[in-house]
Protein backbone atom coordinates (compact mmCIF):
# COMPACT_ATOMS: atom_id res chain seq x y z
CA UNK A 1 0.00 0.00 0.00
CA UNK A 2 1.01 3.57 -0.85
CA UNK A 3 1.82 5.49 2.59
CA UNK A 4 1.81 9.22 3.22
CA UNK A 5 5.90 8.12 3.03
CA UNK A 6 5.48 7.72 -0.57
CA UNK A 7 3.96 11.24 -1.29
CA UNK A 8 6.54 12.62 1.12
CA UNK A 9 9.81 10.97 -0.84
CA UNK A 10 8.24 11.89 -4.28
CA UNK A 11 7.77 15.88 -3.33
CA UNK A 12 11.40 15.92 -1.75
CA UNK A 13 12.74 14.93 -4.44
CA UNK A 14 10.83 17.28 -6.82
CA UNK A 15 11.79 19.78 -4.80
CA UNK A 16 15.30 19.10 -5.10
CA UNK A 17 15.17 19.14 -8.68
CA UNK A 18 13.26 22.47 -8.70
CA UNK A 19 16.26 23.92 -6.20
CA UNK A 20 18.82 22.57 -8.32
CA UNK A 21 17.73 23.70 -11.10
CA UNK A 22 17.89 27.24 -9.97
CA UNK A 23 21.09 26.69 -8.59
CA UNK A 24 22.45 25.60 -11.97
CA UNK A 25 21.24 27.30 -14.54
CA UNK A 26 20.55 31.00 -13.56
CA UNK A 27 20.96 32.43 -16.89
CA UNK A 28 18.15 30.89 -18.70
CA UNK A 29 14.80 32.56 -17.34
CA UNK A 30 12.43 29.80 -18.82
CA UNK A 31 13.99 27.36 -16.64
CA UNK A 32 13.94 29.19 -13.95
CA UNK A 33 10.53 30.06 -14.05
CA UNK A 34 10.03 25.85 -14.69
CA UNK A 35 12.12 25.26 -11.40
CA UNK A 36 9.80 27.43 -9.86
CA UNK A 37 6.76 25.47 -11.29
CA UNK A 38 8.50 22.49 -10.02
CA UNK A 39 8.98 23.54 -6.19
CA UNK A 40 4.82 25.02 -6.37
CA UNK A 41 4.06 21.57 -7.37
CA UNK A 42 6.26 19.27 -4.61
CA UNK A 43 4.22 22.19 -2.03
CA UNK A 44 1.29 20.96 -3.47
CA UNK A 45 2.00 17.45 -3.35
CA UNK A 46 2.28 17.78 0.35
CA UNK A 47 -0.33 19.49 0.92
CA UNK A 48 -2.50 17.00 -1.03
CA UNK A 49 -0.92 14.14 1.48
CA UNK A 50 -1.68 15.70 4.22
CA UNK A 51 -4.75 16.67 3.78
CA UNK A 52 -5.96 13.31 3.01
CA UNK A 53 -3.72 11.83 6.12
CA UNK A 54 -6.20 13.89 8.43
CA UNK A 55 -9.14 13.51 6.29
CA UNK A 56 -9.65 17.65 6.13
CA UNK A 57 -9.84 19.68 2.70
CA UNK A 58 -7.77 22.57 3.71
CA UNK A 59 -4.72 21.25 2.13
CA UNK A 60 -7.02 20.58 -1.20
CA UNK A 61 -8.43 23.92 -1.02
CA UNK A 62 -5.06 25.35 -0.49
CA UNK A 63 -3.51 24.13 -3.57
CA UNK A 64 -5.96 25.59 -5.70
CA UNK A 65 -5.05 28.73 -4.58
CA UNK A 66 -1.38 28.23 -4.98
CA UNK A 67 -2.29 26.66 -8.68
CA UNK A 68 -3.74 29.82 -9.67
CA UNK A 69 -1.23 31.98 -8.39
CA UNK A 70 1.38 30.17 -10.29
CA UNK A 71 -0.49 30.56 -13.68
CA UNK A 72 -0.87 34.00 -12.96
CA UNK A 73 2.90 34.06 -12.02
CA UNK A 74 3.75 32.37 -14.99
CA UNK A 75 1.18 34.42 -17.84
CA UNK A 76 3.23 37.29 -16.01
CA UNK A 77 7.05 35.85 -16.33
CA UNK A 78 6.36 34.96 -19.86
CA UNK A 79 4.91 37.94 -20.94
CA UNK A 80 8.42 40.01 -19.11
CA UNK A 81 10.83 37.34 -21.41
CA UNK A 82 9.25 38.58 -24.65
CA UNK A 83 9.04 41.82 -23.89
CA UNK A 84 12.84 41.56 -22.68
CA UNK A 85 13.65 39.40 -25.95
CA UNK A 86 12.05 41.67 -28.07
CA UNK A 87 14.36 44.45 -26.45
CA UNK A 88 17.61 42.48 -26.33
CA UNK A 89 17.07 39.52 -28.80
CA UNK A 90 17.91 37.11 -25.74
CA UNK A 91 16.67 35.99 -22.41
CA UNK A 92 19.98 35.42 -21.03
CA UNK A 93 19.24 37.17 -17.04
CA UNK A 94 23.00 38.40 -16.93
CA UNK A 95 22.87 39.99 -20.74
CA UNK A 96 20.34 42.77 -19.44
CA UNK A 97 20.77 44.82 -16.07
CA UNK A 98 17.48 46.99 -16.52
CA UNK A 99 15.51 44.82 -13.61
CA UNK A 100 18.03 46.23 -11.46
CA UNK A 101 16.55 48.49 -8.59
């Protein structure tokens, strides 16, 4: 039988993957913004098990919220990459210094 265990290993690891991935290759902004995706969705994947562990909906609830926010988040970040592309003809992060504050 498939244990709360399970759920647990499979979201660390995704999460791992997510961090590494923005640890690696922090040039290219559409894979950063697909490491993010991947770190939302380990969250969610724990929030999922858990919520079924204690038999509540919170958790389920929950992750619709966070799903939406990271389709917003996303519709935004892509729409930023072509506008920077169409500027610089590349979405290389350390090409442009413009975000800078």
């Amino acid at each position: 039988m498939i244990g709360i265990e399970h759920f647990v290993i499979i979201a660390c690891i995704v999460f791992v993957i997510g961090v590494i991935g923005i640890a690696v290759n922090k040039h290219n902004l559409i894979s950063l913004l697909m490491s993010i995706e991947l770190i939302l969705l380990a969250c969610n994947t724990n929030f999922v098990a858990f919520s079924k562990l204690h038999n509540n909906l919170v958790g389920e609830v929950f992750v619709f919220f966070v799903l939406g926010i990271a389709a917003i988040e996303t519709a935004i970040g892509l729409a930023i990459m072509v506008l920077i592309f169409r500027q610089h003809q590349t979405i290389d992060s350390n090409k442009f210094s413009e975000l800078k504050g």
